[in-house]
Protein backbone atom coordinates (compact mmCIF):
# COMPACT_ATOMS: atom_id res chain seq x y z
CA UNK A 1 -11.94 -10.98 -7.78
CA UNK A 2 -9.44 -8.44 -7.42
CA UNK A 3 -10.88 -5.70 -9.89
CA UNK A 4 -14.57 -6.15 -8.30
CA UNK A 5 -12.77 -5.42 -4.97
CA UNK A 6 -10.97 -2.55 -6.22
CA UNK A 7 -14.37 -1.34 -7.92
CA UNK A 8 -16.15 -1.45 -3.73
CA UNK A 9 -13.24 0.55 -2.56
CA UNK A 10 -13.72 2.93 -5.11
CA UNK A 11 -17.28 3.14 -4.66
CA UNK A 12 -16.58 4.19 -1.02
CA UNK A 13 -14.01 6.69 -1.61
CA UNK A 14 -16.54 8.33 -4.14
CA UNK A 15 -19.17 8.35 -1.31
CA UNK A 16 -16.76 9.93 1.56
CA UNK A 17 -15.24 12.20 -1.01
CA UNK A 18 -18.51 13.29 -2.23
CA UNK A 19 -19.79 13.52 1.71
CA UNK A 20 -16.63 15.63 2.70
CA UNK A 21 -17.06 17.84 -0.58
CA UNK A 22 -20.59 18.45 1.24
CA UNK A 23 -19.27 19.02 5.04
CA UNK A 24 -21.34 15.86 5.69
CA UNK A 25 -19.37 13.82 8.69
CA UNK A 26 -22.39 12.12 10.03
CA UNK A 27 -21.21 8.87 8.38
CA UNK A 28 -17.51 8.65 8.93
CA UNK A 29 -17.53 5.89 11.21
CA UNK A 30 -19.17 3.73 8.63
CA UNK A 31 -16.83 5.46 5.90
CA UNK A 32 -13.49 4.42 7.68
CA UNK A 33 -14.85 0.68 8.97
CA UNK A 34 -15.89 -0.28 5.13
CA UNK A 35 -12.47 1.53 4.32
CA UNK A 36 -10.95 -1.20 7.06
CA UNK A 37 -12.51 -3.86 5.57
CA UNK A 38 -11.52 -3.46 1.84
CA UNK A 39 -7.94 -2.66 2.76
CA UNK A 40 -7.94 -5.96 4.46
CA UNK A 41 -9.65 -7.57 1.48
CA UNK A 42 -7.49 -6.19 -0.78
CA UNK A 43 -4.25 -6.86 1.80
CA UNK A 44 -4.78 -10.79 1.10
CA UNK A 45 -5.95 -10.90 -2.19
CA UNK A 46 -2.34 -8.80 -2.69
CA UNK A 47 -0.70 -11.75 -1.62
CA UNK A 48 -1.99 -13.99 -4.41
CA UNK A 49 -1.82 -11.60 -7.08
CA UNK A 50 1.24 -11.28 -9.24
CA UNK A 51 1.56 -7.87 -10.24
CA UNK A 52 3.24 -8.43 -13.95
CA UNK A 53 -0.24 -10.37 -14.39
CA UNK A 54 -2.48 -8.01 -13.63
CA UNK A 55 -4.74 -7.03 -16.78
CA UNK A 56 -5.48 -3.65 -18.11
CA UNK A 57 -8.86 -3.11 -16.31
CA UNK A 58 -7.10 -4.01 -12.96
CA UNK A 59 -4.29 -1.54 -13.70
CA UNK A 60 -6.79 0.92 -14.74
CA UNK A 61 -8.70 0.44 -11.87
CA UNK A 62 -5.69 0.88 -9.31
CA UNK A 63 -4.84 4.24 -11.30
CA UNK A 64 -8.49 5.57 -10.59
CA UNK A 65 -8.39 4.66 -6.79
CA UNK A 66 -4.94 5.95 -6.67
CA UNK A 67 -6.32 9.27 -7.63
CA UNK A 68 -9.10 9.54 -5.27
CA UNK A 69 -7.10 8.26 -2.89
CA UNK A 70 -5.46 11.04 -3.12
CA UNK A 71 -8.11 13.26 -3.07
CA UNK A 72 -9.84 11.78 -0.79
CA UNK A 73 -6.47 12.71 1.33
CA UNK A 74 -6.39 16.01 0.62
CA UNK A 75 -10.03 16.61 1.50
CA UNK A 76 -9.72 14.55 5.14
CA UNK A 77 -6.33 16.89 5.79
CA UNK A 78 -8.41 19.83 5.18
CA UNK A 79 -10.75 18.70 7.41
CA UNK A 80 -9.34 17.32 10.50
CA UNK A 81 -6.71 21.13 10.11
CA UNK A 82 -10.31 22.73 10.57
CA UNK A 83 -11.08 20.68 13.42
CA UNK A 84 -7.73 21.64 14.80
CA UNK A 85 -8.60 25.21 14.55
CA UNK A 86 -11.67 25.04 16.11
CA UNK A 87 -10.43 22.47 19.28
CA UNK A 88 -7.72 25.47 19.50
CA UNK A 89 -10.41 27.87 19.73
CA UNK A 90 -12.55 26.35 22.17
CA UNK A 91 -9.36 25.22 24.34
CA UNK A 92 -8.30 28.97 24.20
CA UNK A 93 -12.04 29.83 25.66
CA UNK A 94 -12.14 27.40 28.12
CA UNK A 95 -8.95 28.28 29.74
CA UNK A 96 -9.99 32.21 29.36
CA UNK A 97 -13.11 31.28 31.26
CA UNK A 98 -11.39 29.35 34.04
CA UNK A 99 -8.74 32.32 34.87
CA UNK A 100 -9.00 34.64 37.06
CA UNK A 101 -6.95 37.25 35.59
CA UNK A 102 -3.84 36.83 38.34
CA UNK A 103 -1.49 36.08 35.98
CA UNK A 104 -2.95 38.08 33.06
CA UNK A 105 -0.85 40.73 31.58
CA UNK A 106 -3.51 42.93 30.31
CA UNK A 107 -4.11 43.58 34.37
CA UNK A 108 -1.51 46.21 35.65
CA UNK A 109 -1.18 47.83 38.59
CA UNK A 110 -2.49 51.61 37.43
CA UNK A 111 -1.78 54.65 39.94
């Protein structure tokens, strides 16, 4: 039970990582809801588990996710600092466009 869940979750991350590698976000609400649901899966099947029991495809199977975990992380931070960047941009334009130039110090008083 537990390694056939770990094998859906990796599934997914493979699928989101392999979407992000590709700048495809059209499916990240489905990404992070069947993320939601394995992590709650996985949450209560934790609680019957004994870890000094698991057996060496489980263990190897919670080192692989680990991994792309982790790069699945890295490629979601890069992301969402891009999105940053560009909400900073457009929040810079929009308050450029609503100004009037009162305050602006690029408009002096010239004799």
């Amino acid at each position: 039970m537990l390694l056939s869940s770990l094998s859906r979750l990796e599934a997914i991350i493979d699928a989101e990582t392999a979407a992000l590698t590709a700048h495809d976000l059209q499916d990240q609400d489905d990404f992070n809801r069947r993320k939601s649901q394995s992590l709650v899966e996985l949450a209560r099947l934790g609680r019957a588990v004994d870890a000094a029991q698991l057996s060496a495809p489980e263990i190897d199977c919670l080192e692989r996710v680990r991994a792309k975990l982790r790069r699945n992380h890295e490629l979601l931070g890069i992301h969402l600092r891009a999105m940053q960047e560009v909400s900073d941009i457009v929040a810079t334009m929009i308050q450029s466009a609503e100004s009037d130039g009162t305050y602006s110090a690029a408009l002096r008083y010239q004799e």
